[in-house]
N, C-alpha and C. Protein backbone atom coordinates (compact mmCIF):
# COMPACT_ATOMS: atom_id res chain seq x y z
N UNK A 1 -14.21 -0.06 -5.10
CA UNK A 1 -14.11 1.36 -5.19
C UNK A 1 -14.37 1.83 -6.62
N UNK A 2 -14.10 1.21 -7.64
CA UNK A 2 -14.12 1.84 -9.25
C UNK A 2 -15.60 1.17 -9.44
N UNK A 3 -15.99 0.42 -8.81
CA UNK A 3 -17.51 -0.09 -9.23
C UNK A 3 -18.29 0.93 -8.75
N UNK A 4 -18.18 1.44 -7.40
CA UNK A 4 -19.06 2.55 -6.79
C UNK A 4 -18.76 3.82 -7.74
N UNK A 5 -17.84 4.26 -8.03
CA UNK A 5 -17.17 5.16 -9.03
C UNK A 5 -18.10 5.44 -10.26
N UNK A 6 -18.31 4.03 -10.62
CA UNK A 6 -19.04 3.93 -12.16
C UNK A 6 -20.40 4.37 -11.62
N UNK A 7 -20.97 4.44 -10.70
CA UNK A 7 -22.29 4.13 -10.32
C UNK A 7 -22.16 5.46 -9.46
N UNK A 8 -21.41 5.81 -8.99
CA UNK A 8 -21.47 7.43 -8.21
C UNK A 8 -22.27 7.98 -6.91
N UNK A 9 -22.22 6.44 -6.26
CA UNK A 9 -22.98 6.27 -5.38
C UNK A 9 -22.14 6.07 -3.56
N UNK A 10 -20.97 6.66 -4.37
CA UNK A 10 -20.17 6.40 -2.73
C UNK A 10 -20.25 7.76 -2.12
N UNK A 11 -20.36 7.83 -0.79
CA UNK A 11 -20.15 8.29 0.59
C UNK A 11 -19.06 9.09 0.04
N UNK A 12 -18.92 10.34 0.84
CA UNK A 12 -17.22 11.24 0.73
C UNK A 12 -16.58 10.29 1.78
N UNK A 13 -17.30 10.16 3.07
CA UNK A 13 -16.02 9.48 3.67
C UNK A 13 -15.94 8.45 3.47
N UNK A 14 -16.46 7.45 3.58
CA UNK A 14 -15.69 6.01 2.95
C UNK A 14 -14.95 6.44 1.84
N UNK A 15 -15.15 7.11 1.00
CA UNK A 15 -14.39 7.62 -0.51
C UNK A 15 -13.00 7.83 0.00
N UNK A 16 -13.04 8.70 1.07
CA UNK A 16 -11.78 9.17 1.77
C UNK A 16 -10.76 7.68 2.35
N UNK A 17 -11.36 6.97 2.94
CA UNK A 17 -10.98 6.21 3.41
C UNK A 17 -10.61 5.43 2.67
N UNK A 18 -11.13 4.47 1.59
CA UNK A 18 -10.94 3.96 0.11
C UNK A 18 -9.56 4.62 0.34
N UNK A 19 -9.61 5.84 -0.48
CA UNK A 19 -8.51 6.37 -1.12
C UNK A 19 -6.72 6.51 -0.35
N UNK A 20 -7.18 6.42 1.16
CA UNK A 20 -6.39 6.32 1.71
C UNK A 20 -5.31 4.82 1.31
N UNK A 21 -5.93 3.69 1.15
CA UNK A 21 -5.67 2.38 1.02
C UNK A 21 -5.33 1.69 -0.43
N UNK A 22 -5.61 2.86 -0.85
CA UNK A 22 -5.87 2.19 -2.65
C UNK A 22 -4.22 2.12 -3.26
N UNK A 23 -4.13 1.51 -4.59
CA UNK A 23 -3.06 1.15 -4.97
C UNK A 23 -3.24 2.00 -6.34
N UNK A 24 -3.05 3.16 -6.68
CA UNK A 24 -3.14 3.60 -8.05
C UNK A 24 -2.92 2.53 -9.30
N UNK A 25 -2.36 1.46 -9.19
CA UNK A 25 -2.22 0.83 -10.29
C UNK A 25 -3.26 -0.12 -10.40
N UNK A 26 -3.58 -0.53 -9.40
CA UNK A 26 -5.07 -1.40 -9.00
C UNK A 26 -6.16 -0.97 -9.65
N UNK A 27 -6.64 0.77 -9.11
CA UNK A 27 -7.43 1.04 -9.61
C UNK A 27 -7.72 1.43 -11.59
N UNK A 28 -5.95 1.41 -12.22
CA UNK A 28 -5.87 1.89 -13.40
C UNK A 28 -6.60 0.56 -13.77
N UNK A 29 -6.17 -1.00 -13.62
CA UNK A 29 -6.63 -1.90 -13.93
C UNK A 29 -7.83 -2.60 -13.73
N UNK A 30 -8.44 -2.08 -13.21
CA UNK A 30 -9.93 -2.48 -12.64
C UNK A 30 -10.45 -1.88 -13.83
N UNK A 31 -10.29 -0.16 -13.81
CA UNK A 31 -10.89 0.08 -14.20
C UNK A 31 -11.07 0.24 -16.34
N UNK A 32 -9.50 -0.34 -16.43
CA UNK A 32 -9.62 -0.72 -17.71
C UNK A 32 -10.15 -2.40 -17.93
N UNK A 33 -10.23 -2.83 -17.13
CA UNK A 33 -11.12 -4.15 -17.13
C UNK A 33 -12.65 -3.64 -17.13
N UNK A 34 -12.91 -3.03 -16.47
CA UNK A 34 -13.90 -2.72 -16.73
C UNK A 34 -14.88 -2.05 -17.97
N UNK A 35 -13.85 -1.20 -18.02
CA UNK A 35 -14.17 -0.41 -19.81
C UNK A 35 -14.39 -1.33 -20.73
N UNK A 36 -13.37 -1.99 -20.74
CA UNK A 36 -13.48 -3.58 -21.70
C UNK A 36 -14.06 -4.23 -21.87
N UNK A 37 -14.71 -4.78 -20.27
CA UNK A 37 -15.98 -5.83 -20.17
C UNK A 37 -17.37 -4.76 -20.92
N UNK A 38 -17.36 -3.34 -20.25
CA UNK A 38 -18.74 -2.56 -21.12
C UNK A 38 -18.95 -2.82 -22.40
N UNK A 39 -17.87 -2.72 -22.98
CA UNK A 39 -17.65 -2.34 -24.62
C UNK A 39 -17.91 -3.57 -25.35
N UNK A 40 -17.39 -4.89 -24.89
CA UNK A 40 -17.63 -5.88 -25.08
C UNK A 40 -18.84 -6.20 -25.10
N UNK A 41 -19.63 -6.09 -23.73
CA UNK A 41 -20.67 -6.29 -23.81
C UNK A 41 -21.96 -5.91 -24.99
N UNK A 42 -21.64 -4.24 -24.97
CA UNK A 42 -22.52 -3.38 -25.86
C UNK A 42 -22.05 -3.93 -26.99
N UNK A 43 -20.90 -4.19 -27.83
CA UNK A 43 -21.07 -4.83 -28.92
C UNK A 43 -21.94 -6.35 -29.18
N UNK A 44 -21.76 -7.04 -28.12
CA UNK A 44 -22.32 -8.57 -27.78
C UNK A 44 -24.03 -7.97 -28.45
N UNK A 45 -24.18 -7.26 -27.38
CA UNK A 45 -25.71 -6.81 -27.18
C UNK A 45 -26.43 -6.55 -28.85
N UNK A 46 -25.21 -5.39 -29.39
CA UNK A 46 -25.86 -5.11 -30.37
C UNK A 46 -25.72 -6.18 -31.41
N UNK A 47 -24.36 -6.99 -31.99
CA UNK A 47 -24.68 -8.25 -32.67
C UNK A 47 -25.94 -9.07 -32.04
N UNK A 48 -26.53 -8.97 -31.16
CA UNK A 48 -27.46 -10.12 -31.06
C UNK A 48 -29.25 -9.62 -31.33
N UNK A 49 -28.97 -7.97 -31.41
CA UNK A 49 -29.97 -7.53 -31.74
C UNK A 49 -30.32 -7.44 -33.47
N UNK A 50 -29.17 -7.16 -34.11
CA UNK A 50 -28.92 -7.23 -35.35
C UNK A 50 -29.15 -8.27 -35.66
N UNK A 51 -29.04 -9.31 -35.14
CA UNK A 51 -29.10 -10.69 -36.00
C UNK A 51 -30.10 -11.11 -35.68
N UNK A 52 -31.38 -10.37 -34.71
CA UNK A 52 -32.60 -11.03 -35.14
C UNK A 52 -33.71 -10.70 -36.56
């Protein structure tokens, strides 16, 4: 559900339905895992561009 989120590509009703089932704390943590893994990444990315 927070992957489709990032990408903005979900359905209203499945969205609905999702939401019916979801665990608010689940989604807080996904989606700060997720933020994390981006940020991480884009720094990765840019040290490796810099250092050529």
């Amino acid at each position: 559900m927070v992957a489709w989120s990032f990408l903005g590509i979900r359905g209203n009703r499945a969205y609905q339905e999702d939401l019916g089932k979801v665990n608010p704390m689940h989604v807080l943590a996904v989606g700060l895992i997720g933020v994390l893994l981006l940020v991480v990444g884009l720094i990765g990315l840019v040290n490796w561009v810099v250092a050529k």
